[in-house]
Protein backbone atom coordinates (compact mmCIF):
# COMPACT_ATOMS: atom_id res chain seq x y z
CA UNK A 1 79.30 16.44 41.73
CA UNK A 2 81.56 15.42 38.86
CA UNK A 3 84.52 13.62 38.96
CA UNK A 4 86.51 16.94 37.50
CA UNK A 5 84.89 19.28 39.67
CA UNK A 6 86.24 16.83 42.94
CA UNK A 7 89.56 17.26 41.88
CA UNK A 8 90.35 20.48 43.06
CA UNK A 9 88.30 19.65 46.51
CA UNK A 10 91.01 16.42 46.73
CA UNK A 11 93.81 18.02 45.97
CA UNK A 12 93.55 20.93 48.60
CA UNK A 13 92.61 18.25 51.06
CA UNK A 14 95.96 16.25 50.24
CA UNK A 15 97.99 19.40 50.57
CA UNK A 16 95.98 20.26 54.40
CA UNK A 17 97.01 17.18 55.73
CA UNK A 18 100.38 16.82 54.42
CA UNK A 19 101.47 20.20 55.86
CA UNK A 20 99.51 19.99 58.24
CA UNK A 21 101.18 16.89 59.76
CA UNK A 22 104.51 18.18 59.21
CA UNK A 23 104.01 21.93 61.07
CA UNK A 24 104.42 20.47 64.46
CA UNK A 25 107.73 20.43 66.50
CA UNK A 26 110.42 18.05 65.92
CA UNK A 27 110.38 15.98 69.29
CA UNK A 28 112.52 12.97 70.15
CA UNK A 29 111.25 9.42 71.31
CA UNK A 30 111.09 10.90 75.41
CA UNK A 31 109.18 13.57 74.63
CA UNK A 32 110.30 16.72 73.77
CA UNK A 33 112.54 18.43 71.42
CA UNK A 34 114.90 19.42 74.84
CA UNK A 35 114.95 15.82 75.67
CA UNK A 36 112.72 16.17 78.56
CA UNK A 37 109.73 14.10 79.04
CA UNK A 38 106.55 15.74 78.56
CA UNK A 39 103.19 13.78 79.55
CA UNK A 40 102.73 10.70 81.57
CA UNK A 41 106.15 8.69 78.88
CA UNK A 42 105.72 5.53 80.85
CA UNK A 43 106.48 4.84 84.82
CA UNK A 44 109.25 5.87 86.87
CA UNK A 45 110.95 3.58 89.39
CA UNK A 46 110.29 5.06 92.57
CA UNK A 47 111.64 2.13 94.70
CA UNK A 48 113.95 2.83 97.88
CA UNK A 49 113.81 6.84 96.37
CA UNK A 50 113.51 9.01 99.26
CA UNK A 51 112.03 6.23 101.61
CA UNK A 52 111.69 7.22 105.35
CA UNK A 53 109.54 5.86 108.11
CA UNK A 54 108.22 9.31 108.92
CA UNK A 55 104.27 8.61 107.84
CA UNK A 56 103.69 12.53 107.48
CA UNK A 57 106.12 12.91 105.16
CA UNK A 58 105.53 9.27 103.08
CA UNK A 59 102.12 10.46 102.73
CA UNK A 60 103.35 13.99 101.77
CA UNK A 61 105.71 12.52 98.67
CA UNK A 62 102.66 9.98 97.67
CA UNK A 63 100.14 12.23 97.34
CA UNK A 64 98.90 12.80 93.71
CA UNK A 65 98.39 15.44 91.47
CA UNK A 66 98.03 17.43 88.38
CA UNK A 67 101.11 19.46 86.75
CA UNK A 68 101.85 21.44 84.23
CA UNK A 69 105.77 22.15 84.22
CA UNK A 70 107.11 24.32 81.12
CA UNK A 71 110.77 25.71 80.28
CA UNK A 72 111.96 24.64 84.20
CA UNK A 73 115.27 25.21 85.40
CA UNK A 74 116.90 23.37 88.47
CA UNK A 75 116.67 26.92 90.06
CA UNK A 76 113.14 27.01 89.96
CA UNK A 77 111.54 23.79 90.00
CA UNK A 78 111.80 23.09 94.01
CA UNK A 79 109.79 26.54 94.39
CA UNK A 80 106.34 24.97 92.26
CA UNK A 81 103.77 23.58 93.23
CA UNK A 82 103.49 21.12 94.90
CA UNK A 83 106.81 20.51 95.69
CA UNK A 84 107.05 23.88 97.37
CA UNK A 85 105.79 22.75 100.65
CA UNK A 86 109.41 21.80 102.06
CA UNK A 87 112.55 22.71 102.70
CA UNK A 88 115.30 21.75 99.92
CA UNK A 89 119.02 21.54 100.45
CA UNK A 90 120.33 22.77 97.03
CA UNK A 91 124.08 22.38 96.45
CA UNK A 92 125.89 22.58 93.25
CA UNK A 93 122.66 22.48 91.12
CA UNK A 94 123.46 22.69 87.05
CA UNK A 95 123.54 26.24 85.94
CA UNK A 96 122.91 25.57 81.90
CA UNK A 97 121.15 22.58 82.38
CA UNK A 98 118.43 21.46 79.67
CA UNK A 99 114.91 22.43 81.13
CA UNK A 100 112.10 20.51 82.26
CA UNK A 101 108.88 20.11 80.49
CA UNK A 102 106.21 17.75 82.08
CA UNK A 103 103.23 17.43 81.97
CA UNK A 104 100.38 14.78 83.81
CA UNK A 105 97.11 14.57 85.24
CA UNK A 106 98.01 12.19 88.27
CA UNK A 107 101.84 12.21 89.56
CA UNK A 108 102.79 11.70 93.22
CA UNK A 109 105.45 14.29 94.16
CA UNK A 110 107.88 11.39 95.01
CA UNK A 111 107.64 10.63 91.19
CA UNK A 112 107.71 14.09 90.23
CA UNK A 113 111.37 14.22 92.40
CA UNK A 114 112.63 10.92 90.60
CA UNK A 115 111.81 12.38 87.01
CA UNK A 116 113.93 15.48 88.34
CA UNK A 117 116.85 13.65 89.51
CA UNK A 118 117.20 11.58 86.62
CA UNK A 119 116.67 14.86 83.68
CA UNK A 120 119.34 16.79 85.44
CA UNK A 121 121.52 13.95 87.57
CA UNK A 122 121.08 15.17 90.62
CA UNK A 123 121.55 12.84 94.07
CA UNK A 124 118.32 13.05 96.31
CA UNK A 125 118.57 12.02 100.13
CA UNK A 126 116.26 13.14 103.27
CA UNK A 127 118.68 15.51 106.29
CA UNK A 128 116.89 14.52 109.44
CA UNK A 129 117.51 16.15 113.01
CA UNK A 130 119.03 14.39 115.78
CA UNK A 131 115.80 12.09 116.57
CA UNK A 132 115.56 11.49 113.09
CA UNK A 133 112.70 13.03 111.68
CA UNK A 134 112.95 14.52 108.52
CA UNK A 135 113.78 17.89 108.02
CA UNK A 136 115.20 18.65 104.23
CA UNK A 137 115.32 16.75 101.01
CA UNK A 138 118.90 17.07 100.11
CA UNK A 139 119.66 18.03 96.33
CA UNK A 140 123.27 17.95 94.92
CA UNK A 141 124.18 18.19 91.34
């Protein structure tokens, strides 16, 4: 093949990847274009975050797993798996809040609550019964 018969070949190739790398959505540095993080965007602090000397439920927030959260609102996110397997105390929760997208292959639920509390602002504590066991994770926006 001749130079002058590459030339088309090169050009179309040149114009593939240039709009090709542009078609894509506009997302910010943590993730998303709706500023929330999508995909395992570094660690999340979980120290002193819902801490409780209740073993069942320690190894109930540390347990890992794979999710796949798209377009969540505050209203729904507590009913998904796997953080549907408690009771939640919801109280003033944001109505027109930005949603949730996140997505990872390994996250422990107790990181999954963190990444919640910090995307909308919401206060997480445990509500225990009078021999203080656990029985709610308290939400309040």
């Amino acid at each position: 093949m001749t130079f002058h018969k590459c030339l088309p070949f090169l050009a179309l190739s040149c114009i593939a990847l240039l709009f090709g790398s542009c078609a894509g959505e506009n997302k910010s540095a943590t993730g998303s274009n709706s500023g929330a993080v999508v995909g395992d965007a570094g660690s999340v602090n979980t120290a002193g975050f819902l801490q409780t000397d209740y073993q069942p439920l320690t190894k109930w927030l540390d347990e890992r797993f794979e999710v796949d959260y798209k377009h969540m609102t505050p209203q729904l996110i507590f009913d998904q798996v796997p953080l549907n397997d408690i009771f939640y105390e919801t109280k003033n929760l944001p109505a027109s809040a930005p949603p949730f997208n996140f997505a990872s292959s390994g996250v422990s639920r107790r990181e999954l609550l963190k990444r919640i509390a910090n995307h909308w602002n919401l206060k997480m504590s445990l509500s225990a019964d009078a021999s203080g066991t656990p029985t709610a994770v308290k939400v309040e926006g």
